[in-house]
PDB file of N, CA and C in Angstrom:
ATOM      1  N   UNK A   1     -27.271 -14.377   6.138  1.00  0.00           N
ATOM      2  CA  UNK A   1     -26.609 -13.418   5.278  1.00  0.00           C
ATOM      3  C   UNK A   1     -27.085 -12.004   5.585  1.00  0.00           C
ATOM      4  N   UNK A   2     -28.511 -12.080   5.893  1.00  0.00           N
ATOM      5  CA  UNK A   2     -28.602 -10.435   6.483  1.00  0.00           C
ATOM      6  C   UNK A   2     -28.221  -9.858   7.356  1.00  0.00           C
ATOM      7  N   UNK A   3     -28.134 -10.731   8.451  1.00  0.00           N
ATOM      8  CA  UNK A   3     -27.848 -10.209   9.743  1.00  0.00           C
ATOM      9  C   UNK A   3     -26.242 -10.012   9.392  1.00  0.00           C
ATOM     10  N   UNK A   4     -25.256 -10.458   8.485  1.00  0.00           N
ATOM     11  CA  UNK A   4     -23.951 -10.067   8.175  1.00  0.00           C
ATOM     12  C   UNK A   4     -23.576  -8.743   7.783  1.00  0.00           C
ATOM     13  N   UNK A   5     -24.757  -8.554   6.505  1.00  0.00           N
ATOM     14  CA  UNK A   5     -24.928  -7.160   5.578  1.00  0.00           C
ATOM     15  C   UNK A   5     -25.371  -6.296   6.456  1.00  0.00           C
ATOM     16  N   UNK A   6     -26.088  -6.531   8.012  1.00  0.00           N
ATOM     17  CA  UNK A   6     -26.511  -5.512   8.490  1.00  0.00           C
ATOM     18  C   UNK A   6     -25.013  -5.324   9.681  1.00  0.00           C
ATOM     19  N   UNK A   7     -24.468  -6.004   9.843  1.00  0.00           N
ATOM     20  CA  UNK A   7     -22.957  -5.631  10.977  1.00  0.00           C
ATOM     21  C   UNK A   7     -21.903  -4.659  10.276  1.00  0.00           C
ATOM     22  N   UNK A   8     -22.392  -4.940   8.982  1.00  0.00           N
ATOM     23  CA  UNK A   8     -21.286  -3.926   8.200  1.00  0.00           C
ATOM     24  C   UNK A   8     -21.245  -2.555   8.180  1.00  0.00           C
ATOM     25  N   UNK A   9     -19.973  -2.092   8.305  1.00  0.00           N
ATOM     26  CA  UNK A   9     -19.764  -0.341   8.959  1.00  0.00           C
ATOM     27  C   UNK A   9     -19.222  -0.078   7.759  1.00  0.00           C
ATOM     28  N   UNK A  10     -19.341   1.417   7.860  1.00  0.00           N
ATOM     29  CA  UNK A  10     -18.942   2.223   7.072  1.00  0.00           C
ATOM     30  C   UNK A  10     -17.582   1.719   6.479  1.00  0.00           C
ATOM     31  N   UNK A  11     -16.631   1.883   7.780  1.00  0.00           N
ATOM     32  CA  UNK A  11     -14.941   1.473   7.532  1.00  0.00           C
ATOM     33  C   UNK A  11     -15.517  -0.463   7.121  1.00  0.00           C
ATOM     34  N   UNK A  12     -16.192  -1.079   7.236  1.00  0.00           N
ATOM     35  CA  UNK A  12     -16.037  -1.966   6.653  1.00  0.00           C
ATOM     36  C   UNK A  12     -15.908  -2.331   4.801  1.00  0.00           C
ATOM     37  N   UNK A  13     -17.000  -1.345   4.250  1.00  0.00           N
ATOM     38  CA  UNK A  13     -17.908  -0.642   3.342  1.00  0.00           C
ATOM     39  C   UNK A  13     -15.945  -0.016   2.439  1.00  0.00           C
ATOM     40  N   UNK A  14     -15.367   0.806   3.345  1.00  0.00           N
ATOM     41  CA  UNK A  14     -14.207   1.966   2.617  1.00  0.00           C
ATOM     42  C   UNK A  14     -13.134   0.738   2.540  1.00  0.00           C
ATOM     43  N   UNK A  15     -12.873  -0.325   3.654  1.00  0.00           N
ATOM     44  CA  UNK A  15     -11.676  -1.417   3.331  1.00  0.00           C
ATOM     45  C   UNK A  15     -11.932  -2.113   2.194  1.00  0.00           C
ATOM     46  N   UNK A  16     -13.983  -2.324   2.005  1.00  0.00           N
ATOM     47  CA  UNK A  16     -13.524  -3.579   0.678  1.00  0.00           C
ATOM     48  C   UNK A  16     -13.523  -2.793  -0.298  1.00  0.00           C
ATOM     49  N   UNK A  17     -14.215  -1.189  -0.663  1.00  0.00           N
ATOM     50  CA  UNK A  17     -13.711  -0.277  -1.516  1.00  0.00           C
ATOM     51  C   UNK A  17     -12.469  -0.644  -1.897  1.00  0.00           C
ATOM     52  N   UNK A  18     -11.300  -0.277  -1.346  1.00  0.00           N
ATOM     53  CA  UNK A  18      -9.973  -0.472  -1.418  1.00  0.00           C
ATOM     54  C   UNK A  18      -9.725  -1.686  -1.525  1.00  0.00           C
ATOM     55  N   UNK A  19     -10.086  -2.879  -1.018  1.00  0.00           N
ATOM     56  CA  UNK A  19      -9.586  -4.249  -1.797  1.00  0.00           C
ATOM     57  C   UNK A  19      -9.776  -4.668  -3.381  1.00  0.00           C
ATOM     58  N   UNK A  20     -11.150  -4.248  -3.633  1.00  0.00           N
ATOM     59  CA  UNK A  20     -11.262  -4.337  -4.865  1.00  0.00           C
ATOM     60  C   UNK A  20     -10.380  -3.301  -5.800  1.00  0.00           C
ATOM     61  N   UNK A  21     -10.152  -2.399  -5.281  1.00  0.00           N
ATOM     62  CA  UNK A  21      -8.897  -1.244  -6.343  1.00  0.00           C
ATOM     63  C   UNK A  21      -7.964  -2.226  -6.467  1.00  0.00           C
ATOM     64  N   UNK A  22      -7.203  -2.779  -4.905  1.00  0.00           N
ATOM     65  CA  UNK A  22      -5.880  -3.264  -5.521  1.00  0.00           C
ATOM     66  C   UNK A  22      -6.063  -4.425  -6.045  1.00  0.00           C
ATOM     67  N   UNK A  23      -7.330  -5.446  -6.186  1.00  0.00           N
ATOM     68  CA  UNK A  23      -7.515  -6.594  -7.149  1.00  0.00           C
ATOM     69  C   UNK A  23      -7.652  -6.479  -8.368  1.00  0.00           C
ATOM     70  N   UNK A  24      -8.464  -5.061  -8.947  1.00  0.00           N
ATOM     71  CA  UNK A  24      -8.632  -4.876 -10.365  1.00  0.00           C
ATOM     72  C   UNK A  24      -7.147  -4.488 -10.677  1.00  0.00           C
ATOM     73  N   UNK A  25      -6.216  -3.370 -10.156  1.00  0.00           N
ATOM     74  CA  UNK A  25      -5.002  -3.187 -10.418  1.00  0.00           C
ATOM     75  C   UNK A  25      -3.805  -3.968 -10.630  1.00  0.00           C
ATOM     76  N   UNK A  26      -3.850  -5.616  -9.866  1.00  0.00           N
ATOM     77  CA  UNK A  26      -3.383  -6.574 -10.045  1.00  0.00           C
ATOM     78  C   UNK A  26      -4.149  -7.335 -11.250  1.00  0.00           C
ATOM     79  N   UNK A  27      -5.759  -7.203 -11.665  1.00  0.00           N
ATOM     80  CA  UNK A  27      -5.898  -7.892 -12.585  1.00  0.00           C
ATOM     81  C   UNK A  27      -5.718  -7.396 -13.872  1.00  0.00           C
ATOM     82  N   UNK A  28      -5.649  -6.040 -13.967  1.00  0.00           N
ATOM     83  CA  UNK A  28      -5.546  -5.259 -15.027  1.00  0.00           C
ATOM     84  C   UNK A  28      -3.586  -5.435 -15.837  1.00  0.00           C
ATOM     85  N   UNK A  29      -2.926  -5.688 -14.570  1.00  0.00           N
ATOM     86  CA  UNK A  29      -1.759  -6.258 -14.739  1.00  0.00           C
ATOM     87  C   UNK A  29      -1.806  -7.441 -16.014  1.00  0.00           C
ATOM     88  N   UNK A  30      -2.236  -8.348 -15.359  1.00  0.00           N
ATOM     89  CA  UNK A  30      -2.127  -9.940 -15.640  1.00  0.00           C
ATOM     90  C   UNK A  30      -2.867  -9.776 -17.049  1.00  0.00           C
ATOM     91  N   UNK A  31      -3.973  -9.071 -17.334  1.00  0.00           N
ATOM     92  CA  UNK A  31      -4.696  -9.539 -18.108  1.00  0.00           C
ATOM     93  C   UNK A  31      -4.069  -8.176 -19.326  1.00  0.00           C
ATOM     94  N   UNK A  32      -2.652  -7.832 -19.361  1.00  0.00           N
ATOM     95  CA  UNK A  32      -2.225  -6.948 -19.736  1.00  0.00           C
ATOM     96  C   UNK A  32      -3.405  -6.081 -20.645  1.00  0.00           C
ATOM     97  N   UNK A  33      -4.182  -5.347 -19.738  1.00  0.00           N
ATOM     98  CA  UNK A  33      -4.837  -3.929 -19.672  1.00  0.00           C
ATOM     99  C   UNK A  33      -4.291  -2.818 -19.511  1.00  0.00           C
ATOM    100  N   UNK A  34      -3.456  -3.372 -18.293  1.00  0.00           N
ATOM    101  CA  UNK A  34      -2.152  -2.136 -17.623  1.00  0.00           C
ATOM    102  C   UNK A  34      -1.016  -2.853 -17.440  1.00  0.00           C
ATOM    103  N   UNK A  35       0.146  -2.063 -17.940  1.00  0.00           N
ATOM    104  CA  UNK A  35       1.357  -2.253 -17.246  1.00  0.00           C
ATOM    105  C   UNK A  35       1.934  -1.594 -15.959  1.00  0.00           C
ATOM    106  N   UNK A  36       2.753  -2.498 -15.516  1.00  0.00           N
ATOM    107  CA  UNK A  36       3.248  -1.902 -14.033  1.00  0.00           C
ATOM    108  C   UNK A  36       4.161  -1.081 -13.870  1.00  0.00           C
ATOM    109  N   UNK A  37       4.699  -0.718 -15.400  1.00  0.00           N
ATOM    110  CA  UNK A  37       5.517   0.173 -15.203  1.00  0.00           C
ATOM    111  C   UNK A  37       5.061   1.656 -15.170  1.00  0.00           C
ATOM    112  N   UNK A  38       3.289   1.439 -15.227  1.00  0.00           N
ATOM    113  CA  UNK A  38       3.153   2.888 -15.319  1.00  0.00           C
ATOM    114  C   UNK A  38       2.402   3.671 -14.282  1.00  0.00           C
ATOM    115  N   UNK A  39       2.397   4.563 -14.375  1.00  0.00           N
ATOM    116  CA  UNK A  39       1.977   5.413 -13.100  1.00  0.00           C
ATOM    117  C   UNK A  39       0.485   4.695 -12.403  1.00  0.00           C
ATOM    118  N   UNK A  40      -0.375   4.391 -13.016  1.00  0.00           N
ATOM    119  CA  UNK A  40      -1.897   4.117 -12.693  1.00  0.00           C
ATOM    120  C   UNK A  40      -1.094   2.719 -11.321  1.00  0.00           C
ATOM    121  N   UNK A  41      -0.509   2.087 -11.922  1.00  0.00           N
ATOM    122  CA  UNK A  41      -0.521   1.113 -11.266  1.00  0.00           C
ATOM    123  C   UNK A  41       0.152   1.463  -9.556  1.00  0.00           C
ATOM    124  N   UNK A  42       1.222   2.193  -9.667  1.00  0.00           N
ATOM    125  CA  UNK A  42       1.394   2.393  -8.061  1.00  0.00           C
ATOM    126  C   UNK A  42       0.512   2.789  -7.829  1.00  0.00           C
ATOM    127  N   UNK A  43      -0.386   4.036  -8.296  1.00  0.00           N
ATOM    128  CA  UNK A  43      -1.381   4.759  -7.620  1.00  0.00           C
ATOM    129  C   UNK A  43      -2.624   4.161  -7.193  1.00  0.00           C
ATOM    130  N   UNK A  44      -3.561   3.112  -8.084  1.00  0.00           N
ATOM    131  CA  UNK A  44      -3.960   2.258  -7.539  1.00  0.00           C
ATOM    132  C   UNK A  44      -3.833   1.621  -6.693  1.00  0.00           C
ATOM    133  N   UNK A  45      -2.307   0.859  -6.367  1.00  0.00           N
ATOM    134  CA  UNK A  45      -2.152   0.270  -4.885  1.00  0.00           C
ATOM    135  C   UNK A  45      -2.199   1.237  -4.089  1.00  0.00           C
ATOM    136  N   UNK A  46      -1.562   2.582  -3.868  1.00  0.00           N
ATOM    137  CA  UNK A  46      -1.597   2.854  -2.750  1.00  0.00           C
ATOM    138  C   UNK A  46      -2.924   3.701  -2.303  1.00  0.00           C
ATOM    139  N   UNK A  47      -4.037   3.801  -3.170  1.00  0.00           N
ATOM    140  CA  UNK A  47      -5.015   4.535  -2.876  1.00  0.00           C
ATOM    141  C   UNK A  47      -5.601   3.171  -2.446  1.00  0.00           C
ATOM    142  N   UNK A  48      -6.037   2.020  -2.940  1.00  0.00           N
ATOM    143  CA  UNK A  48      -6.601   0.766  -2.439  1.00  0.00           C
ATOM    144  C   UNK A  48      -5.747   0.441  -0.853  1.00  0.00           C
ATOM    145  N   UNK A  49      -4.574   0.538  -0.810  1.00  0.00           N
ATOM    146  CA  UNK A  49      -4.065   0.442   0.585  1.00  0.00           C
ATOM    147  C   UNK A  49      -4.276   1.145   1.579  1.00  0.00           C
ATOM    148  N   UNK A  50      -4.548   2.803   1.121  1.00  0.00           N
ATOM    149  CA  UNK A  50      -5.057   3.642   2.122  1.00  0.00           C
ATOM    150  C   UNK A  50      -6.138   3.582   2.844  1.00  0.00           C
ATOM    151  N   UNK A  51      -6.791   2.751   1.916  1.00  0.00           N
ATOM    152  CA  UNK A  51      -8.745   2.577   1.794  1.00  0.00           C
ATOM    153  C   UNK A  51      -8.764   1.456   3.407  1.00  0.00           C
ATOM    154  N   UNK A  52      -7.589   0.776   2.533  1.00  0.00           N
ATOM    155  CA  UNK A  52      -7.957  -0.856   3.635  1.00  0.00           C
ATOM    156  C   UNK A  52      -7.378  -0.336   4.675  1.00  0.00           C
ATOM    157  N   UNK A  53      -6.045   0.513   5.215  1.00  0.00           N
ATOM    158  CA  UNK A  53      -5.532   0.622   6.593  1.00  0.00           C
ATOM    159  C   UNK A  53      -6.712   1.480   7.375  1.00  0.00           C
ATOM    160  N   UNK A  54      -7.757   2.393   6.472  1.00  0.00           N
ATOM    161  CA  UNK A  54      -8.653   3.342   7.411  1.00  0.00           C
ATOM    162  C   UNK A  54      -9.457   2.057   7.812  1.00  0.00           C
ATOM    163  N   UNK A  55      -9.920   1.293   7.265  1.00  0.00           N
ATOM    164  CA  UNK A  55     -10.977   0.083   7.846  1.00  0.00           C
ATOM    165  C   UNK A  55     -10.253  -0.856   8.833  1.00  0.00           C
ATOM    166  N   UNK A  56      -8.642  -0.810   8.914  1.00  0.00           N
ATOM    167  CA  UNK A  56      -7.848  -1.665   9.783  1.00  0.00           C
ATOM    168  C   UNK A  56      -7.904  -0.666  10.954  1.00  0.00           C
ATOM    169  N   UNK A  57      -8.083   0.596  10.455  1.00  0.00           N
ATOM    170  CA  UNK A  57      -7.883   1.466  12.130  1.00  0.00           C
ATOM    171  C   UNK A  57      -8.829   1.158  13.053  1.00  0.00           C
ATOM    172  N   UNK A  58     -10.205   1.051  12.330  1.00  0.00           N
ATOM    173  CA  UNK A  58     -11.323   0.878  13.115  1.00  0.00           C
ATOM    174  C   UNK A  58     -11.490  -0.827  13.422  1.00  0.00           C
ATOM    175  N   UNK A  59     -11.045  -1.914  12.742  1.00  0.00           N
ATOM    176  CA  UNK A  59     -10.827  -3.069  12.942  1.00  0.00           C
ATOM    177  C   UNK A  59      -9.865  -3.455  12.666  1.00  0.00           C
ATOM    178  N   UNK A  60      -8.968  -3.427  13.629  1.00  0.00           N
ATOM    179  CA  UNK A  60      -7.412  -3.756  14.122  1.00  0.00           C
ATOM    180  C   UNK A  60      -6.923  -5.113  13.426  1.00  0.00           C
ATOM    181  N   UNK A  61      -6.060  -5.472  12.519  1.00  0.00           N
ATOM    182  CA  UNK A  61      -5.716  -6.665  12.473  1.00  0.00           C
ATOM    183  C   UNK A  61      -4.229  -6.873  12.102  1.00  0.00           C
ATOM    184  N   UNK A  62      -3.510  -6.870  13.313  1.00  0.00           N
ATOM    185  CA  UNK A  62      -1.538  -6.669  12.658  1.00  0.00           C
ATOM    186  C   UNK A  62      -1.103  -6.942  11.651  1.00  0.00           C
ATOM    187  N   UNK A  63      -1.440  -8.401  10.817  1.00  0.00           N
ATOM    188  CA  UNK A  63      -0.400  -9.203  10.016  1.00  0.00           C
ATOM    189  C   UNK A  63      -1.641  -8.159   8.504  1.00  0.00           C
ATOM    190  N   UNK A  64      -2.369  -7.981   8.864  1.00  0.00           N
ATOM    191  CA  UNK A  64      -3.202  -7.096   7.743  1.00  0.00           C
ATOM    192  C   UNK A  64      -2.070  -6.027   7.797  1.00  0.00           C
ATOM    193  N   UNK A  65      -2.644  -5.117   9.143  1.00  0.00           N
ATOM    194  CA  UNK A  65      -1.852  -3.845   8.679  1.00  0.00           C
ATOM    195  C   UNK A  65      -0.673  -3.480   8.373  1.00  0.00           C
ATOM    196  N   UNK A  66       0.520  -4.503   8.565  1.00  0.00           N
ATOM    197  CA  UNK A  66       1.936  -4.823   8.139  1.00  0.00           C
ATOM    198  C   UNK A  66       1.712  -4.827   6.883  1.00  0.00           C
ATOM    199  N   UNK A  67       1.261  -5.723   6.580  1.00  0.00           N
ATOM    200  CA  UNK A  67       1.225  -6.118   4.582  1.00  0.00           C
ATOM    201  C   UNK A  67       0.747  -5.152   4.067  1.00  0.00           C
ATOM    202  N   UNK A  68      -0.376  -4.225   4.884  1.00  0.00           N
ATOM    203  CA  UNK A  68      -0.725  -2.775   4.129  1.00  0.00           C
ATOM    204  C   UNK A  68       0.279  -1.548   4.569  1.00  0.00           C
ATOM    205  N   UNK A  69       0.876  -1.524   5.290  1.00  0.00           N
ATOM    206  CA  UNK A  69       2.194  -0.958   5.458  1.00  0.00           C
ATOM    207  C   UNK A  69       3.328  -0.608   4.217  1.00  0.00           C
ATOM    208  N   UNK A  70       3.134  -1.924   4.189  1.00  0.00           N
ATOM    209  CA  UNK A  70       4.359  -2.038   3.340  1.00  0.00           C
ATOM    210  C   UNK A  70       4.030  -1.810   1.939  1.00  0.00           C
ATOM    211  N   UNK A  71       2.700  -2.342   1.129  1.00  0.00           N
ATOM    212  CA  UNK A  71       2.157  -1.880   0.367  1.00  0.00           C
ATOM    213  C   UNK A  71       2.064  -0.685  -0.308  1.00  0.00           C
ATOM    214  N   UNK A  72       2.078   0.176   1.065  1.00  0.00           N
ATOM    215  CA  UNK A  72       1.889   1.800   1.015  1.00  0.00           C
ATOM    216  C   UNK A  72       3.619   2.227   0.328  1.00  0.00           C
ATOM    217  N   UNK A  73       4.546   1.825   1.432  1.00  0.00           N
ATOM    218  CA  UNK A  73       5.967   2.449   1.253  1.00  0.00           C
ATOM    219  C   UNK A  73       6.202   2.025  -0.176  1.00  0.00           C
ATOM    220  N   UNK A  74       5.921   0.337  -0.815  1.00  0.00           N
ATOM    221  CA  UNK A  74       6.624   0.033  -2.421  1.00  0.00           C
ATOM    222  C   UNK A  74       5.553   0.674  -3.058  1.00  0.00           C
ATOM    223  N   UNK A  75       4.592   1.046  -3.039  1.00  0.00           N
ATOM    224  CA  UNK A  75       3.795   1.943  -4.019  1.00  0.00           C
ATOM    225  C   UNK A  75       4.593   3.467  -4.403  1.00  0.00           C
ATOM    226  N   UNK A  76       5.068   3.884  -2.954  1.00  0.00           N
ATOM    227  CA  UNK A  76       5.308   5.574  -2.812  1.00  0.00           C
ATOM    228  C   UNK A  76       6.588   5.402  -3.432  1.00  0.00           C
ATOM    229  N   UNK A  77       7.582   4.160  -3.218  1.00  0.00           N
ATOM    230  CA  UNK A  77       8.522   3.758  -4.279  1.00  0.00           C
ATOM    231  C   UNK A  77       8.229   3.517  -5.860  1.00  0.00           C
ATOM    232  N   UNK A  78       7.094   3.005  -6.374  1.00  0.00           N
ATOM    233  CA  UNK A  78       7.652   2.924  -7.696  1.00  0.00           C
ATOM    234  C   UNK A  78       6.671   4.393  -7.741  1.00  0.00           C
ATOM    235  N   UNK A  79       5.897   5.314  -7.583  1.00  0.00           N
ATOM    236  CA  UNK A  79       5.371   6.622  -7.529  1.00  0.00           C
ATOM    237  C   UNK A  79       6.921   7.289  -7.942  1.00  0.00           C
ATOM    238  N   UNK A  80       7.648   7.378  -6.906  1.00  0.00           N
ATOM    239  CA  UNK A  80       9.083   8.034  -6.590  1.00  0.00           C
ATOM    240  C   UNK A  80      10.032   7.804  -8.083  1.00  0.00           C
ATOM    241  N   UNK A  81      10.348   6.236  -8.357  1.00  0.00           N
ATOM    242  CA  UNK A  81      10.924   5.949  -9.511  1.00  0.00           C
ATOM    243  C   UNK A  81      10.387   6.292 -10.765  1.00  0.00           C
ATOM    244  N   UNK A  82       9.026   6.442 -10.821  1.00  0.00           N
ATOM    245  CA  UNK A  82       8.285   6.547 -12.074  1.00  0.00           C
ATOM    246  C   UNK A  82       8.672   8.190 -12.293  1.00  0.00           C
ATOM    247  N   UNK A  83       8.077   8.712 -11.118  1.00  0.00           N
ATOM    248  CA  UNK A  83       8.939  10.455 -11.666  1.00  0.00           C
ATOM    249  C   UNK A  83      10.187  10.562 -11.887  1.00  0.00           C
ATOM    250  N   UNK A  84      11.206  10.116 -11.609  1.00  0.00           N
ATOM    251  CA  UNK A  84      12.767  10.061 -11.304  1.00  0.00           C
ATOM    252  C   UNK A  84      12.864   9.632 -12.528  1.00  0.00           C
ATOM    253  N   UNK A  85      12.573   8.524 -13.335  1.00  0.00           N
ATOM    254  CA  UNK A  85      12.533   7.722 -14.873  1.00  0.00           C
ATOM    255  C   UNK A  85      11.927   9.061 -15.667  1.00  0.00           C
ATOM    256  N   UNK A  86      10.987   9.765 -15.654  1.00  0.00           N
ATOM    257  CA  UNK A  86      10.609  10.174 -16.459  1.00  0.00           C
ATOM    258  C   UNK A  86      11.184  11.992 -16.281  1.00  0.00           C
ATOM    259  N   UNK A  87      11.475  12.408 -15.353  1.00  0.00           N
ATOM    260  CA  UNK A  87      12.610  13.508 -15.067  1.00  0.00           C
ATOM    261  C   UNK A  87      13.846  13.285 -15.813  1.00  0.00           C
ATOM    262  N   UNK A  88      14.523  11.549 -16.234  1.00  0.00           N
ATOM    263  CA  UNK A  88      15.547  11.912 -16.828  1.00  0.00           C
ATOM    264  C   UNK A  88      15.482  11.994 -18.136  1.00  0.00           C
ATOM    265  N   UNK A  89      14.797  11.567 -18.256  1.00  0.00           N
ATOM    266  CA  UNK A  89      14.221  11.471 -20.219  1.00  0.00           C
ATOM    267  C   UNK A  89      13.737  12.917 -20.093  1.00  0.00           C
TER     268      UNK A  89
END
């Protein structure tokens, strides 16, 4: 286990930063703390997604960085809808 804790990089250190955002943000969901209709919640994913693609830059992994891809764009979508909803009211 040490010799693991000692391979770990910085960008390793900033990806699980960001995994744990978008797990509490999904648990904060479920365990209705937060709803998804509201702003915290895109922003959480996509700041937790940003976190994990800088640790994918430095450790490359496709079917990761796709799913954090996409993560990014439906976040910047409900970001987009949440102002657009609240511009018309």
């Amino acid at each position: 286990m040490a010799a693991f804790l000692d391979s770990l990089t910085l960008a390793d250190a900033i990806g699980s930063f960001g995994a744990m955002i978008v797990v509490a943000a999904y648990f904060a969901t479920q365990m209705r703390m937060m709803n998804s209709d509201d702003l915290a919640f895109p922003i959480l994913n996509l700041a937790g997604s940003v976190l994990i693609v800088y640790s994918l830059l430095q450790n490359f992994n496709l079917a990761s960085m796709l799913i954090e891809c996409f993560w990014i764009v439906i976040s910047i979508i409900g970001i987009v809808q949440f102002i657009r909803l609240r511009r018309a009211n």
